[in-house]
N, C-alpha and C. Protein backbone atom coordinates (compact mmCIF):
# COMPACT_ATOMS: atom_id res chain seq x y z
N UNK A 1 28.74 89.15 20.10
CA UNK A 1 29.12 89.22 21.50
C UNK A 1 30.39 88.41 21.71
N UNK A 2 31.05 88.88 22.49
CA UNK A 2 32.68 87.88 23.01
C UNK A 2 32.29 87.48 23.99
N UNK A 3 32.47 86.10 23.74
CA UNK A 3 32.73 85.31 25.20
C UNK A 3 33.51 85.29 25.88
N UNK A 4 33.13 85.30 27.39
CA UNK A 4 33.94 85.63 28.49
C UNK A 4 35.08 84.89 28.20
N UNK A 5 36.31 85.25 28.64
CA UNK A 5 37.52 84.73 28.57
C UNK A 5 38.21 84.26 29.84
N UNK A 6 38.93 83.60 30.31
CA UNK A 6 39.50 83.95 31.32
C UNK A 6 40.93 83.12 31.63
N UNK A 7 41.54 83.22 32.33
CA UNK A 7 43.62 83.38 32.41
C UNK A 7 43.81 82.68 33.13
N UNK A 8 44.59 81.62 33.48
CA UNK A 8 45.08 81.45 34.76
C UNK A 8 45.65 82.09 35.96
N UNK A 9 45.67 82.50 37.00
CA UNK A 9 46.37 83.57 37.93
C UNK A 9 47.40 83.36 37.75
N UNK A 10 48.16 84.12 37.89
CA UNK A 10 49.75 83.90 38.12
C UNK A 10 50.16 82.65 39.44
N UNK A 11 49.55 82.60 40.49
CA UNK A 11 50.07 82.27 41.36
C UNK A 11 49.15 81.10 42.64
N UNK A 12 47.87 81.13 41.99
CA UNK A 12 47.07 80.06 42.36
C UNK A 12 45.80 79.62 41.56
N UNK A 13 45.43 78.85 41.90
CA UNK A 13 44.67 77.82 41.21
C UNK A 13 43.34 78.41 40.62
N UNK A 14 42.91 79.52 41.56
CA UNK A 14 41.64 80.28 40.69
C UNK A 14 41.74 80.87 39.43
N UNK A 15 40.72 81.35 38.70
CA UNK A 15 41.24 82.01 37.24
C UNK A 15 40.65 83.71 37.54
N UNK A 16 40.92 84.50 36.68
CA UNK A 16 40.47 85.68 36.72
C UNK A 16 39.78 86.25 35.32
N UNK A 17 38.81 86.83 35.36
CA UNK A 17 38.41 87.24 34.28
C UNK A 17 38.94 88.24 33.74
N UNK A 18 38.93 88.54 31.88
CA UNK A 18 39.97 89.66 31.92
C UNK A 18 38.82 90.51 31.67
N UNK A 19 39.16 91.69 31.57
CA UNK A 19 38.27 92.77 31.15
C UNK A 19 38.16 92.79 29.85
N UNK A 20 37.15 94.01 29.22
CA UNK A 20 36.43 94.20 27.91
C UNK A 20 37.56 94.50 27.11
N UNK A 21 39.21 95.37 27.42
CA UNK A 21 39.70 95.84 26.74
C UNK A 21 41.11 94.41 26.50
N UNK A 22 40.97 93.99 26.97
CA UNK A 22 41.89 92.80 27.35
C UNK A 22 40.98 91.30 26.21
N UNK A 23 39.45 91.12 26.90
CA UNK A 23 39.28 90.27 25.33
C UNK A 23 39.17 90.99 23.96
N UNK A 24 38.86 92.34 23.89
CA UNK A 24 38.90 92.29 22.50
C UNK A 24 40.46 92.63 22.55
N UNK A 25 41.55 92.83 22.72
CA UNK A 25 42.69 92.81 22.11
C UNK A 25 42.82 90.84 21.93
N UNK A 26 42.31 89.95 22.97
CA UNK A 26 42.44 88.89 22.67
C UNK A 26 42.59 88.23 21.04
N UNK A 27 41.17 88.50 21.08
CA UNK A 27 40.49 87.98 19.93
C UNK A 27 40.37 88.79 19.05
N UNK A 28 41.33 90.11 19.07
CA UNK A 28 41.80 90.20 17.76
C UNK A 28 43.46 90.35 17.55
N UNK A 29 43.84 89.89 18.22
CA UNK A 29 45.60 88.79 18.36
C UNK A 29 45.07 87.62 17.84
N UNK A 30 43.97 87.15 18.15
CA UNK A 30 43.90 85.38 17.73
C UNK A 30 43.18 85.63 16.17
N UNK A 31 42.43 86.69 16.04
CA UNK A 31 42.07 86.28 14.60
C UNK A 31 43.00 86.75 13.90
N UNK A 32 44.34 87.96 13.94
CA UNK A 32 45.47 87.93 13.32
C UNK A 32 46.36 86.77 13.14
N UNK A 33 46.09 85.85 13.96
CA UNK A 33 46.74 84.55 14.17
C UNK A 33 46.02 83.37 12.73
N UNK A 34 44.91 83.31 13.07
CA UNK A 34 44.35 82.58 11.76
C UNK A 34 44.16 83.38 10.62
N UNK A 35 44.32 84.39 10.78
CA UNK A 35 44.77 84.59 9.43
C UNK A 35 46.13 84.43 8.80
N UNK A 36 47.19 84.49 9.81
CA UNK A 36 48.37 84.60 9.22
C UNK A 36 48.54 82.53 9.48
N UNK A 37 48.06 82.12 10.21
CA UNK A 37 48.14 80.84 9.74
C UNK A 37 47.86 80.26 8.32
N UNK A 38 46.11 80.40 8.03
CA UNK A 38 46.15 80.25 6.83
C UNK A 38 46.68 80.73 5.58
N UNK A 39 47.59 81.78 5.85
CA UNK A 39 48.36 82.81 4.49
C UNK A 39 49.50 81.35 4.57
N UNK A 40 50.26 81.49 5.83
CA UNK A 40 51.15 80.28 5.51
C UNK A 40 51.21 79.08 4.91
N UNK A 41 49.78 78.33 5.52
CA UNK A 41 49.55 77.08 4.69
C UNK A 41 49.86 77.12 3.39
N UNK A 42 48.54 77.98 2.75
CA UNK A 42 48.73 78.43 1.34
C UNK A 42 50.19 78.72 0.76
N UNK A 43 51.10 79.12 1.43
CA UNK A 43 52.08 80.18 0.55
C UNK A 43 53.08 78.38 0.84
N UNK A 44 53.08 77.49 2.01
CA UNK A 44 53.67 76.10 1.86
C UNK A 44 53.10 75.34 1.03
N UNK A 45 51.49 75.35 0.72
CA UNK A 45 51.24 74.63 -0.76
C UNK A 45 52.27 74.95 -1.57
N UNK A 46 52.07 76.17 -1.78
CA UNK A 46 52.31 76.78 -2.80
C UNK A 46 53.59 76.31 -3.25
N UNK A 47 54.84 76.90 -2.11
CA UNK A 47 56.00 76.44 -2.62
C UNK A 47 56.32 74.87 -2.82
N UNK A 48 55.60 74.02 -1.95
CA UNK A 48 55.93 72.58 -2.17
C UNK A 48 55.48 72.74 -3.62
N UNK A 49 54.45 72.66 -3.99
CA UNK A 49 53.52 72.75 -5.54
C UNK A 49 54.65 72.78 -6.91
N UNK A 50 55.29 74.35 -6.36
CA UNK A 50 56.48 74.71 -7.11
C UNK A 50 57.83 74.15 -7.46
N UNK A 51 57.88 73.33 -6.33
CA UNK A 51 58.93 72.48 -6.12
C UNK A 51 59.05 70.90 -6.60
N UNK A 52 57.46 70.75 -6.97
CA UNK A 52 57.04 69.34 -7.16
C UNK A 52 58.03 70.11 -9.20
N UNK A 53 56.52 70.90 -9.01
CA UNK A 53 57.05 71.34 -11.03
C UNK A 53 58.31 71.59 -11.17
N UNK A 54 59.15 72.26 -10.88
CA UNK A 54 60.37 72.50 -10.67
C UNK A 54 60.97 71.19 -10.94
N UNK A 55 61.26 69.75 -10.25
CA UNK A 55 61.43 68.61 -10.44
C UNK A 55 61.86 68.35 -11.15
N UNK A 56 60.12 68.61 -11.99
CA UNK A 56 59.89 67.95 -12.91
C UNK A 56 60.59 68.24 -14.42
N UNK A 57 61.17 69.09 -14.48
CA UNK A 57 62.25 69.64 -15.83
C UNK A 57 63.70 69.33 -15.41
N UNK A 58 63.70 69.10 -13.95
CA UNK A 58 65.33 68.66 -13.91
C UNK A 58 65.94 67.80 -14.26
N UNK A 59 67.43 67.81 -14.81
CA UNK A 59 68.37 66.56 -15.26
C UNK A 59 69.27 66.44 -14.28
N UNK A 60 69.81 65.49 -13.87
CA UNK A 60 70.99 64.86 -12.72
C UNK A 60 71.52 65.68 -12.97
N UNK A 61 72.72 66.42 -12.25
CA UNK A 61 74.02 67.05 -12.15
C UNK A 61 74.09 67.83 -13.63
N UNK A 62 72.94 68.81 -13.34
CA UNK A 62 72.30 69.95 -14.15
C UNK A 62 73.09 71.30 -13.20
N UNK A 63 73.83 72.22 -13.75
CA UNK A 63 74.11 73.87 -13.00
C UNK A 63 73.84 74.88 -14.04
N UNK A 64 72.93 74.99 -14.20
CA UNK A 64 72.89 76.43 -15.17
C UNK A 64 72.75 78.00 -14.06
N UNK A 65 72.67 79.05 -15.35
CA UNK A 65 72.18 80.29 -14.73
C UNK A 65 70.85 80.83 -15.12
N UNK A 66 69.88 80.92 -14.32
CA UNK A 66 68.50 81.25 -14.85
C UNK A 66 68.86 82.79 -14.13
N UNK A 67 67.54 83.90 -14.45
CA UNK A 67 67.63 85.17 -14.85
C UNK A 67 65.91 85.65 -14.42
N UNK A 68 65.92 85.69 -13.34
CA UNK A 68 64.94 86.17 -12.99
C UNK A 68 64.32 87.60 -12.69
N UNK A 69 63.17 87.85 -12.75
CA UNK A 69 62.35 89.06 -12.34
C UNK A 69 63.30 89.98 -11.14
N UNK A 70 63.72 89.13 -10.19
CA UNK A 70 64.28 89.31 -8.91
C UNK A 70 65.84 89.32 -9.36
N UNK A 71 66.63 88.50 -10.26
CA UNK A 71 68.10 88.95 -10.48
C UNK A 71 68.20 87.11 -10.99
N UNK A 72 69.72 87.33 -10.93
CA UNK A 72 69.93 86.34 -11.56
C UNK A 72 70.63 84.52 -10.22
N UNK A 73 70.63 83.49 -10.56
CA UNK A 73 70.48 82.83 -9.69
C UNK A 73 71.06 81.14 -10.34
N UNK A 74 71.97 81.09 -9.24
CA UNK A 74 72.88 79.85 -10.39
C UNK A 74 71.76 78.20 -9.47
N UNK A 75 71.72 77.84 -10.31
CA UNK A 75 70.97 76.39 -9.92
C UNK A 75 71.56 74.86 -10.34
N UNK A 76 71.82 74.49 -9.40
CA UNK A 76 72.75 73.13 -9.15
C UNK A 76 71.91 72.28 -9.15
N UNK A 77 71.88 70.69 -9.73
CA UNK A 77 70.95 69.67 -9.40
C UNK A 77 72.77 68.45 -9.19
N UNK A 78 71.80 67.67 -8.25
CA UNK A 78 72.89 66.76 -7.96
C UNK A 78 72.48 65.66 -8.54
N UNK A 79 73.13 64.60 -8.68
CA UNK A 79 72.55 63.07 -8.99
C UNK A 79 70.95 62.69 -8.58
N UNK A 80 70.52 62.83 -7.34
CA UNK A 80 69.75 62.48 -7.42
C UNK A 80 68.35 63.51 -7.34
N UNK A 81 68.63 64.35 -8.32
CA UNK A 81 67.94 66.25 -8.64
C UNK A 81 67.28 66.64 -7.44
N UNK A 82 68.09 66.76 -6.23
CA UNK A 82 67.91 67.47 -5.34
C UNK A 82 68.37 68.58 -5.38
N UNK A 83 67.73 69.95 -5.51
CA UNK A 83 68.32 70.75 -6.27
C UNK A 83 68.76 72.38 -5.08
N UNK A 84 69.61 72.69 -5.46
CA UNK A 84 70.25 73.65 -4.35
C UNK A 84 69.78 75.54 -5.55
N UNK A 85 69.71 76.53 -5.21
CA UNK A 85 69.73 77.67 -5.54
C UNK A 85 70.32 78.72 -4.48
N UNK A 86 71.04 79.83 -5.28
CA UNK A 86 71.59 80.87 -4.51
C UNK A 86 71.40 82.32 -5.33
N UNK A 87 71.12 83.27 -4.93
CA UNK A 87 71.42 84.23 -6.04
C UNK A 87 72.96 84.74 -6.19
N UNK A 88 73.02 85.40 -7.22
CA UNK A 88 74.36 85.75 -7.74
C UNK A 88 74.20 87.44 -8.40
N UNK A 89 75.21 87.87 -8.09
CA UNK A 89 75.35 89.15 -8.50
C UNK A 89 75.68 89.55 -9.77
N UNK A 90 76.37 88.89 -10.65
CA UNK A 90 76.90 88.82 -11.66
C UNK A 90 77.31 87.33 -13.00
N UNK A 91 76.89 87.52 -13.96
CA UNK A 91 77.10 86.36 -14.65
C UNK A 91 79.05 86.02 -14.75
């Protein structure tokens, strides 16, 4: 069962209830919402995660060209291996 929902009026202080077709589009806008929240979390683990490992093989004022699935991609590390990427079209 959905629980009643209800809105603020536009224009005074009472609330209004919405109708049957109005909460279920609600609450299923809001459970598209937690879901796409939790995809995000995960996919920001994820890349922080990647970024921790990533790090972890870098040398100071490192630029090579790595060669990926996706194309190819020149990668800069600075002094203190904060590291920048761009893709590239051509070696």
């Amino acid at each position: 069962m959905i629980a009643p929902i209800t809105s603020p009026a536009c224009e005074c202080d009472s609330t209004r209830r919405l109708d049957i077709d109005q909460r279920v589009n609600v609450s299923l806008a809001f459970k598209s919402y937690l879901r796409a929240q939790r995809e995000y979390n995960a996919a920001a683990r994820r890349f922080n995660e990647s970024c921790t490992e990533l790090r972890k093989h870098l040398e100071p004022n490192l630029r090579v060209v790595i060669r990926a699935d996706e194309g190819h991609y020149l990668l800069e590390v600075d002094p203190s291996c904060e590291f920048d990427m761009e893709p590239i079209e051509t070696i």
